[in-house]
PDB file of N, CA and C in Angstrom:
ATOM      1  N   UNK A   1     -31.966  22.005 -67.038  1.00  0.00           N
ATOM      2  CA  UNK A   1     -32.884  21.028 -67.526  1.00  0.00           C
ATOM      3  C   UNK A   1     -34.205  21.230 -66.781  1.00  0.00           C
ATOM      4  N   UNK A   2     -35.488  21.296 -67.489  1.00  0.00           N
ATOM      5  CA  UNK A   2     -36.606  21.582 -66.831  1.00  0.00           C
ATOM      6  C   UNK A   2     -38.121  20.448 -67.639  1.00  0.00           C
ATOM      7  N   UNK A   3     -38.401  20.171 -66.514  1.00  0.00           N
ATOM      8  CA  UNK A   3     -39.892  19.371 -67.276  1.00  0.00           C
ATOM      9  C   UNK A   3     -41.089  19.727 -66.655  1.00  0.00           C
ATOM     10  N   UNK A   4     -41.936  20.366 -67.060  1.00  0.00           N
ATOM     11  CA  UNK A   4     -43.213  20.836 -67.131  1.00  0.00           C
ATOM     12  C   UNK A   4     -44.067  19.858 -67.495  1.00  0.00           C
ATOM     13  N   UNK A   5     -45.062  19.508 -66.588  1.00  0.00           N
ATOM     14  CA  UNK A   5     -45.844  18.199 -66.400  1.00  0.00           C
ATOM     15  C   UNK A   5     -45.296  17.204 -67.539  1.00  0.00           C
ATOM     16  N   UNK A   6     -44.093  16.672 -67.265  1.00  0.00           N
ATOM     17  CA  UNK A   6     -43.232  15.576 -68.311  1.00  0.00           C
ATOM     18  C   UNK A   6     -43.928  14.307 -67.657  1.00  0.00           C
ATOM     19  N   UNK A   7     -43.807  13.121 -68.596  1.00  0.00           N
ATOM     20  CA  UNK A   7     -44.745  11.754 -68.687  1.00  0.00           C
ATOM     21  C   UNK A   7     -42.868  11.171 -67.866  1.00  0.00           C
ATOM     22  N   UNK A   8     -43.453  10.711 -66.481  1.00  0.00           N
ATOM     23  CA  UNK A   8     -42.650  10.137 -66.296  1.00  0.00           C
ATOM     24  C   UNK A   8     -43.005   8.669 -65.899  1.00  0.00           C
ATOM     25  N   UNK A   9     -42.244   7.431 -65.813  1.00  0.00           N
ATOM     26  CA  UNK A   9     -43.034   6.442 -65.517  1.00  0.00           C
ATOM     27  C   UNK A   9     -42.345   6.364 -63.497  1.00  0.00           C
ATOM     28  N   UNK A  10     -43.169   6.506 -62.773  1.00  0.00           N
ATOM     29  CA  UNK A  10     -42.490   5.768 -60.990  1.00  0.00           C
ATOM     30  C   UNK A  10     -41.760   4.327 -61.009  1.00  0.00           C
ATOM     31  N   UNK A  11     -42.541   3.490 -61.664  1.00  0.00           N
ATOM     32  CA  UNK A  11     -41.876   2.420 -61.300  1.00  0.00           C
ATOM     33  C   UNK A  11     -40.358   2.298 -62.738  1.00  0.00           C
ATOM     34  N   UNK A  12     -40.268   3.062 -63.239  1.00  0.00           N
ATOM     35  CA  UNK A  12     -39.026   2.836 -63.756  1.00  0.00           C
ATOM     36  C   UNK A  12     -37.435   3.669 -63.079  1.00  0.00           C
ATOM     37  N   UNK A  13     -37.927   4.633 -62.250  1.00  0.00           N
ATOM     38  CA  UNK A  13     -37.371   5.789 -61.600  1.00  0.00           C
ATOM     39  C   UNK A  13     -35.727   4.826 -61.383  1.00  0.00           C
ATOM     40  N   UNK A  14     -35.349   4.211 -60.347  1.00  0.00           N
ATOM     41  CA  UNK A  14     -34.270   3.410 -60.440  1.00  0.00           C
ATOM     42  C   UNK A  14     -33.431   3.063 -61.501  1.00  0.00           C
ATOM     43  N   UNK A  15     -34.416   2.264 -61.874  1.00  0.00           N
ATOM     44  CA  UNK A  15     -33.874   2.011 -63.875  1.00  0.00           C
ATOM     45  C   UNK A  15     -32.912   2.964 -64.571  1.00  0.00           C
ATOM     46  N   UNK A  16     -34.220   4.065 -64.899  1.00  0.00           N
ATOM     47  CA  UNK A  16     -33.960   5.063 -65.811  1.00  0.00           C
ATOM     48  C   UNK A  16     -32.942   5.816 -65.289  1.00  0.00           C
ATOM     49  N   UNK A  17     -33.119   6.243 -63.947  1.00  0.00           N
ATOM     50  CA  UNK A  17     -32.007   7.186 -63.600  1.00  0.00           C
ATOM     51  C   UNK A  17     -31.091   6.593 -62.822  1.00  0.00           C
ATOM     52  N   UNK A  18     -30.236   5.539 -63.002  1.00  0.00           N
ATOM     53  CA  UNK A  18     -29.589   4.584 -62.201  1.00  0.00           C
ATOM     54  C   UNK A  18     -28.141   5.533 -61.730  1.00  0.00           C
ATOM     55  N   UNK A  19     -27.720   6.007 -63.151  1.00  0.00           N
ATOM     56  CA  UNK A  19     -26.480   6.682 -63.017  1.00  0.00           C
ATOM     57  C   UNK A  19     -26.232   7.792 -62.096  1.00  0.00           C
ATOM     58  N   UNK A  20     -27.611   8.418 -62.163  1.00  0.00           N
ATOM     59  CA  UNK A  20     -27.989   9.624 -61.624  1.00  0.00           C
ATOM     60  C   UNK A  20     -27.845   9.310 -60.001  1.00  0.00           C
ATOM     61  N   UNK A  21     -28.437   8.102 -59.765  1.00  0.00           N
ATOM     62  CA  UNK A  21     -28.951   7.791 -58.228  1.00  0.00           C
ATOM     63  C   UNK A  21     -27.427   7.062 -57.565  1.00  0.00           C
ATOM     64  N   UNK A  22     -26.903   6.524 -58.836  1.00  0.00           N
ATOM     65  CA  UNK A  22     -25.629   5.604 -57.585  1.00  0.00           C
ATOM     66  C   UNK A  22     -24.244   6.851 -57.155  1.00  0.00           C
ATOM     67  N   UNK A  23     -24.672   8.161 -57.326  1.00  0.00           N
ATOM     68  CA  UNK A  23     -23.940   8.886 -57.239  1.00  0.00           C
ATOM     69  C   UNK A  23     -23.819  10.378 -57.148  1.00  0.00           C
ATOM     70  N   UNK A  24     -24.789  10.979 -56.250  1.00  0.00           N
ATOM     71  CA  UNK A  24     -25.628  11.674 -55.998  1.00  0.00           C
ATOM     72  C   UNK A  24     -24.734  12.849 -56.125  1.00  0.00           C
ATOM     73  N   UNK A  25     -23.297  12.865 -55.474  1.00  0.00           N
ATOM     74  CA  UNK A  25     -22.391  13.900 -55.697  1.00  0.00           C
ATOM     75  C   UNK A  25     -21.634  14.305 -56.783  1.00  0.00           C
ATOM     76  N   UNK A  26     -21.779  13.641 -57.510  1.00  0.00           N
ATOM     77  CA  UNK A  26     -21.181  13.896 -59.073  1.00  0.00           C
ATOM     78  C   UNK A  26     -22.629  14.222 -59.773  1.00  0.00           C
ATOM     79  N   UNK A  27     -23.637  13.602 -59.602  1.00  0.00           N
ATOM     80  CA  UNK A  27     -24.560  13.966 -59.837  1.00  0.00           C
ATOM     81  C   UNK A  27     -25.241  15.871 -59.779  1.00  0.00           C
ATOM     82  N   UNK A  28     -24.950  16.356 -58.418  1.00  0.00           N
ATOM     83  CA  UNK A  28     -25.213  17.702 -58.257  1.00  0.00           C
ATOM     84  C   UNK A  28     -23.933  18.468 -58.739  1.00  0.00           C
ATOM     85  N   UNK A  29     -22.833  18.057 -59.223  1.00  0.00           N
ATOM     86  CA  UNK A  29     -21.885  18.986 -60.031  1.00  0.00           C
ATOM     87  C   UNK A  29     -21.828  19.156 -61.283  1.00  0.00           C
ATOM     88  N   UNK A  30     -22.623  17.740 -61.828  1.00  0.00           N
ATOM     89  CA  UNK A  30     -22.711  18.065 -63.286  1.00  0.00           C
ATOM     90  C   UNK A  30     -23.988  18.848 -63.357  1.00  0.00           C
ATOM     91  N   UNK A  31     -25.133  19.074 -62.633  1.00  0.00           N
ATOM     92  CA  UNK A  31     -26.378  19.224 -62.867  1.00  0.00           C
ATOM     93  C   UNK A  31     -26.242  20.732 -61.945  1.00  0.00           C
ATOM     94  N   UNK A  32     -26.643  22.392 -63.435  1.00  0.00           N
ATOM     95  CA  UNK A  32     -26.633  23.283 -63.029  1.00  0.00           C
ATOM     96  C   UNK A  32     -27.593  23.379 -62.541  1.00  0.00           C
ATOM     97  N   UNK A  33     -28.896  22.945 -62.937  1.00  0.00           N
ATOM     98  CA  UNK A  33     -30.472  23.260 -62.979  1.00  0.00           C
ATOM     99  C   UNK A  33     -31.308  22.186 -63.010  1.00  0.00           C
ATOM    100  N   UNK A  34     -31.884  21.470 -62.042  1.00  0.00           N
ATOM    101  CA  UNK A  34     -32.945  20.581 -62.643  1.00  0.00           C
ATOM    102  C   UNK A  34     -34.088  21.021 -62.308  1.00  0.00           C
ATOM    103  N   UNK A  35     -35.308  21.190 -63.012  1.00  0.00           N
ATOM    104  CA  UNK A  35     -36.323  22.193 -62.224  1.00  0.00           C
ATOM    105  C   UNK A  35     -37.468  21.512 -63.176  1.00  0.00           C
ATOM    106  N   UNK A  36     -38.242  20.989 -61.961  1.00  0.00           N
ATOM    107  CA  UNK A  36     -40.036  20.189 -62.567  1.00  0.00           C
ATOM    108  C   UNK A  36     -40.811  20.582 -62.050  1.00  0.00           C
ATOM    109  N   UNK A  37     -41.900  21.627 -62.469  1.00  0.00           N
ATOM    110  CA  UNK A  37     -43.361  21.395 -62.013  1.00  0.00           C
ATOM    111  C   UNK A  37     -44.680  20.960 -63.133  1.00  0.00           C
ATOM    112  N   UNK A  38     -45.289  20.512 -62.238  1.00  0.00           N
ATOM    113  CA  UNK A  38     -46.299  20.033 -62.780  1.00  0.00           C
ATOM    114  C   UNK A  38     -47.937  20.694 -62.092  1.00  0.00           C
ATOM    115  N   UNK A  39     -48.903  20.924 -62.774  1.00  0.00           N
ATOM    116  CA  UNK A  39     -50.159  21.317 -61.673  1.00  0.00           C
ATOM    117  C   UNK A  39     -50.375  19.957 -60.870  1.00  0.00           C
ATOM    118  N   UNK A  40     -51.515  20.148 -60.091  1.00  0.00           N
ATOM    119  CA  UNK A  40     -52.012  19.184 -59.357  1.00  0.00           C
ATOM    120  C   UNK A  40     -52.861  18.794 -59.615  1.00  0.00           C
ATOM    121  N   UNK A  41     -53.752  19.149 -60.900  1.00  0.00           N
ATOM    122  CA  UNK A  41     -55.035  18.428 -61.260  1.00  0.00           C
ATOM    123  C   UNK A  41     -54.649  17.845 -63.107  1.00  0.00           C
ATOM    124  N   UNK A  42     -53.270  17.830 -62.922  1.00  0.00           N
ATOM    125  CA  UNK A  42     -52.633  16.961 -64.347  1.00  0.00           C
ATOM    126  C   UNK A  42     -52.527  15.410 -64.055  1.00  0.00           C
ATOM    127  N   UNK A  43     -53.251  14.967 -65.166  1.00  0.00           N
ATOM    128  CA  UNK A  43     -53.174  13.459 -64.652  1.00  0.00           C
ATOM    129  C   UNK A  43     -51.626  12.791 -64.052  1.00  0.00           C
ATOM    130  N   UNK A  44     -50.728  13.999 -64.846  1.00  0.00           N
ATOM    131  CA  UNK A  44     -49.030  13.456 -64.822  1.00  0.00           C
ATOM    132  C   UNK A  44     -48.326  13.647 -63.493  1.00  0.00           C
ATOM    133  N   UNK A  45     -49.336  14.312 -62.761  1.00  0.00           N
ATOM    134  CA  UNK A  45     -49.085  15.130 -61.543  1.00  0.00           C
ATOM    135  C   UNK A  45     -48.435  14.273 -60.398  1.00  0.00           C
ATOM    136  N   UNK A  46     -48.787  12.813 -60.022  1.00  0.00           N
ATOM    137  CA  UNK A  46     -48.237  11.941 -59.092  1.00  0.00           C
ATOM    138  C   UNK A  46     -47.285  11.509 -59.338  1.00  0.00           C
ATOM    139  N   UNK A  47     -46.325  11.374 -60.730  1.00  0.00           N
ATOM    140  CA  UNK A  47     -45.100  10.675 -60.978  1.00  0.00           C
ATOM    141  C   UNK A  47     -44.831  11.750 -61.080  1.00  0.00           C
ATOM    142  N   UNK A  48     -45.066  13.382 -61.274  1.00  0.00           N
ATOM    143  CA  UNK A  48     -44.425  14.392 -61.240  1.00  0.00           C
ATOM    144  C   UNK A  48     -43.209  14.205 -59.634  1.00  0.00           C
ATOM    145  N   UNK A  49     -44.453  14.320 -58.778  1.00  0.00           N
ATOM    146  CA  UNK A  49     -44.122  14.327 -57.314  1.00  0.00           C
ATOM    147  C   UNK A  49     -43.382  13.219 -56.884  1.00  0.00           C
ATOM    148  N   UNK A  50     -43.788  12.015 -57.507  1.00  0.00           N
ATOM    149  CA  UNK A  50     -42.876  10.850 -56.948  1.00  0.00           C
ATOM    150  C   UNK A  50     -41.633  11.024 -57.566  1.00  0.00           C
ATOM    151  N   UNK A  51     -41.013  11.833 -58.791  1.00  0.00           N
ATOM    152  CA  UNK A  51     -39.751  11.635 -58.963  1.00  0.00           C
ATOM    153  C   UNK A  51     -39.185  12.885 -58.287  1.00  0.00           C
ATOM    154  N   UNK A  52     -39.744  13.642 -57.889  1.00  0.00           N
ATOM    155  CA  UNK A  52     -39.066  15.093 -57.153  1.00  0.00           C
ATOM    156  C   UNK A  52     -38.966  14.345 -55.713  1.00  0.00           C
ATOM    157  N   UNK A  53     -39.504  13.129 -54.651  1.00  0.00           N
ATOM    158  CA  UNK A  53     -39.615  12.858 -53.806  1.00  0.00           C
ATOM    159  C   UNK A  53     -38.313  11.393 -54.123  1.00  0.00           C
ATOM    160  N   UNK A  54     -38.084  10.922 -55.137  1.00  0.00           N
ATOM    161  CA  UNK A  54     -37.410  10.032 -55.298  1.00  0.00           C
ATOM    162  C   UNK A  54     -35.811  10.829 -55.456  1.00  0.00           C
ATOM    163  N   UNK A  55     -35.735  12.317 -55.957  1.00  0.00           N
ATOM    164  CA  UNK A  55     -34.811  13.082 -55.747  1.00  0.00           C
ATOM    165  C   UNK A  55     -33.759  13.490 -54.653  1.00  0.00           C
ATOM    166  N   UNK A  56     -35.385  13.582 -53.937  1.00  0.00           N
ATOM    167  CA  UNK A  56     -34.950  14.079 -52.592  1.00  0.00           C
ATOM    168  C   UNK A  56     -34.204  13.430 -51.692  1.00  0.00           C
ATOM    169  N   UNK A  57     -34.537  11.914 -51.675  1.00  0.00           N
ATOM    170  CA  UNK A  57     -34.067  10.923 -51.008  1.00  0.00           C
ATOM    171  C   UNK A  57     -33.052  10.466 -51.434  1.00  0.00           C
ATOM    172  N   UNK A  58     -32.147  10.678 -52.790  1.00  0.00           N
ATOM    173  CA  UNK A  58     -31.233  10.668 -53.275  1.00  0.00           C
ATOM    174  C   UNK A  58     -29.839  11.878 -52.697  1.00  0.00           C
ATOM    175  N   UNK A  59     -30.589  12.816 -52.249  1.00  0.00           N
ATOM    176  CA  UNK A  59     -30.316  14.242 -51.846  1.00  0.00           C
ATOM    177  C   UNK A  59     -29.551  14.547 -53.399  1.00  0.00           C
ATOM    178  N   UNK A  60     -30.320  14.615 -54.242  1.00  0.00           N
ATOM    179  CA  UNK A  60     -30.182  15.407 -55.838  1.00  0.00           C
ATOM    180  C   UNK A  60     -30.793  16.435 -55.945  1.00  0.00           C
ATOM    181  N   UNK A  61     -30.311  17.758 -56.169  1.00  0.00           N
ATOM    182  CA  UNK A  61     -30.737  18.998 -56.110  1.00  0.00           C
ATOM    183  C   UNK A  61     -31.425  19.362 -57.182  1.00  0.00           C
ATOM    184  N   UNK A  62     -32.733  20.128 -56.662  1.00  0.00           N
ATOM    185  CA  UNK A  62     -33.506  19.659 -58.047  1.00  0.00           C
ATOM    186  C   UNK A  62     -34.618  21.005 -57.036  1.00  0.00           C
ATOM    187  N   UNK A  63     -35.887  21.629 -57.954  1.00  0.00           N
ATOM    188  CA  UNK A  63     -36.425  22.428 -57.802  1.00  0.00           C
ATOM    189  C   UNK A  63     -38.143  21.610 -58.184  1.00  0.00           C
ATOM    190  N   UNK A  64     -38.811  21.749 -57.338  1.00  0.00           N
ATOM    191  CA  UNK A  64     -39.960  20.875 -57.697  1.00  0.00           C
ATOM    192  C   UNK A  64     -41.525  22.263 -57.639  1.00  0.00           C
ATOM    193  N   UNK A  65     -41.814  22.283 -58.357  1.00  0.00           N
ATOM    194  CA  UNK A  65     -42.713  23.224 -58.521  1.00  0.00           C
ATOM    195  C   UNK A  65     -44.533  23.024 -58.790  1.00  0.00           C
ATOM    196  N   UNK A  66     -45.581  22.664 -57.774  1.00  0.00           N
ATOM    197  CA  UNK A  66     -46.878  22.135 -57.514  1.00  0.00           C
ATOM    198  C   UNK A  66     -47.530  23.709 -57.403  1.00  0.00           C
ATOM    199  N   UNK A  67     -48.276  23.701 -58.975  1.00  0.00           N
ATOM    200  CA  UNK A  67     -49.497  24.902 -59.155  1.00  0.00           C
ATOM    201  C   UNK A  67     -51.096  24.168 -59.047  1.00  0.00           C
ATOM    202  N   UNK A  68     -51.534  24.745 -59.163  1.00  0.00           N
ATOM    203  CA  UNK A  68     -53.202  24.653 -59.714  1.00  0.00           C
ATOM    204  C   UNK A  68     -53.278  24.707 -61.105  1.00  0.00           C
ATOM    205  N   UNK A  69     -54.062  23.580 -61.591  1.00  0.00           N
ATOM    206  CA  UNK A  69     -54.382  23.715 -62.951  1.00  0.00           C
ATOM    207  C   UNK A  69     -53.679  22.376 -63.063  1.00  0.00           C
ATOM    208  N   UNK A  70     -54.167  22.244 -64.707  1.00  0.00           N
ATOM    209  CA  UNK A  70     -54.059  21.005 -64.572  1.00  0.00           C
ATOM    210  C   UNK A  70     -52.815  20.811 -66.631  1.00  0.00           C
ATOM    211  N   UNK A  71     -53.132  19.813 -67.360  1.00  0.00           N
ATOM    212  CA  UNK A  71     -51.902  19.585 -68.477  1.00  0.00           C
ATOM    213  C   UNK A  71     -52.324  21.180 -69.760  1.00  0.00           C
ATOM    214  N   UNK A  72     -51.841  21.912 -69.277  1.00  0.00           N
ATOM    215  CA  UNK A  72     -52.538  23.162 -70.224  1.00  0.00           C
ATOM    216  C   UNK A  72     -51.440  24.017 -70.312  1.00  0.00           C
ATOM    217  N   UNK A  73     -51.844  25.080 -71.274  1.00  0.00           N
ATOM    218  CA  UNK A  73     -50.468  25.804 -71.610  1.00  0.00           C
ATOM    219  C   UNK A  73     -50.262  27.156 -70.914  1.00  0.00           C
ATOM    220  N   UNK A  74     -51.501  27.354 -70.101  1.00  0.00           N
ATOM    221  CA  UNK A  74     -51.438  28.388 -68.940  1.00  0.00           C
ATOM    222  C   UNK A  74     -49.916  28.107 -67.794  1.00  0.00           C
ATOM    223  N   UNK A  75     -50.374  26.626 -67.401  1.00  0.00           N
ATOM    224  CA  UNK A  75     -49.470  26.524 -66.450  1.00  0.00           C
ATOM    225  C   UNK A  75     -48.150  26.330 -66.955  1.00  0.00           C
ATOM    226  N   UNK A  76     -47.464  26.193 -68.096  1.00  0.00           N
ATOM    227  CA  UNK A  76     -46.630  25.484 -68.459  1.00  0.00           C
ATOM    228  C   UNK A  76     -45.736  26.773 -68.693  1.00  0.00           C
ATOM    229  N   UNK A  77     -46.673  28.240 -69.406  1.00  0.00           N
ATOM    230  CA  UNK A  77     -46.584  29.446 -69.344  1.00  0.00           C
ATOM    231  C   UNK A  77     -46.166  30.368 -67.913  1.00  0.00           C
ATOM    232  N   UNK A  78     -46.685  29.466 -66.902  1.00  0.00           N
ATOM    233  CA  UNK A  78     -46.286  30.181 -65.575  1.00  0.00           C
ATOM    234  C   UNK A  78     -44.915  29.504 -65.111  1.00  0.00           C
ATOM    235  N   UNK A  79     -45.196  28.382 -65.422  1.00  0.00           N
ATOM    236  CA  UNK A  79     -43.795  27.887 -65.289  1.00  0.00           C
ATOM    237  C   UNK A  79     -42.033  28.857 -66.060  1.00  0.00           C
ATOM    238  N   UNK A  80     -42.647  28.817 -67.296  1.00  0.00           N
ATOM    239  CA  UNK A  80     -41.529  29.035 -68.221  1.00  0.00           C
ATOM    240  C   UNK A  80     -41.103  30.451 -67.431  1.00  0.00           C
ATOM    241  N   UNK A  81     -42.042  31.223 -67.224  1.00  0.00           N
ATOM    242  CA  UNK A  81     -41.732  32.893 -66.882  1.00  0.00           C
ATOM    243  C   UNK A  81     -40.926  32.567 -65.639  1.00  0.00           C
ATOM    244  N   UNK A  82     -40.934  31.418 -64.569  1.00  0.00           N
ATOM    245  CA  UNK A  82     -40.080  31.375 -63.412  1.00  0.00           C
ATOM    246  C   UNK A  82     -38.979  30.662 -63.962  1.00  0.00           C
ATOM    247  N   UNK A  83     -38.452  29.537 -65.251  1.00  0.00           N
ATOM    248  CA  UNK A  83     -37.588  29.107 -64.968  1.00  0.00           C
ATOM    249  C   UNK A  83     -36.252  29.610 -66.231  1.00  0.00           C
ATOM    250  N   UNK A  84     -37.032  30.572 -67.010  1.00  0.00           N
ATOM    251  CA  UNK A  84     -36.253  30.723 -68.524  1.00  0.00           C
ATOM    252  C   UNK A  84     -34.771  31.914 -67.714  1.00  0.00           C
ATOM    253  N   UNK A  85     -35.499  32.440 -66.914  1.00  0.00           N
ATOM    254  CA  UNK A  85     -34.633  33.999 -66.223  1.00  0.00           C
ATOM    255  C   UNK A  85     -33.259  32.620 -65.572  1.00  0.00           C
ATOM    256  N   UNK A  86     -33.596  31.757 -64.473  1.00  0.00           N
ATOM    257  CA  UNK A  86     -32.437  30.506 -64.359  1.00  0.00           C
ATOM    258  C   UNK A  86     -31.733  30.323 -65.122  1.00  0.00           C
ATOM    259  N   UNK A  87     -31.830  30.267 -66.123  1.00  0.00           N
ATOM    260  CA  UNK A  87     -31.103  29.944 -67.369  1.00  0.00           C
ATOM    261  C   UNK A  87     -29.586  30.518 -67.577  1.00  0.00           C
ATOM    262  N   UNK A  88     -29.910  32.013 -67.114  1.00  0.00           N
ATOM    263  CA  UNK A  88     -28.927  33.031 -67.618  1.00  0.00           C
ATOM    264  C   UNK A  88     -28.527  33.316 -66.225  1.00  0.00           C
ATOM    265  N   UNK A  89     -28.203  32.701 -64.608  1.00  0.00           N
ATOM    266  CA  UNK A  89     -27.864  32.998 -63.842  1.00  0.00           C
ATOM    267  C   UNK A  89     -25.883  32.155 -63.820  1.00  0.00           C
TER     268      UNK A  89
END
């Protein structure tokens, strides 16, 4: 599973991923791949980081990925070339 500057909301993070969070170890066995980057000059860029940081503290294994550039299809393109090859590991 991968999101490339995805619209996430912070203050729903709990909410939305409740299942995800009350169970962090079943959580990293069902989950082969979770992998998000976003640039740093994308407006989406701070709830990018706050849910890779809300991850972390969960200890949910997850791949968080901060380029240059900002909601464009350059970066989304640099992304894909690092995460499509994952796929098939």
């Amino acid at each position: 599973m991968a999101g490339f500057s995805a619209a996430l909301r912070p203050a729903e993070f709990q909410k939305t991923f409740a299942g995800l969070a009350a169970d962090p170890q079943d959580a990293n066995r069902k989950l082969h791949l979770l992998w998000i980057g976003c640039g740093n000059q994308d407006s989406l860029f701070a709830a990018a980081k706050s849910f890779s940081e809300f991850l972390t503290e969960r200890k949910i294994q997850h791949t968080f990925r901060e380029s240059t550039g900002a909601h464009t299809w350059i970066v989304w393109r640099r992304y894909l070339n690092e995460f499509a090859p994952l796929l098939f590991r």
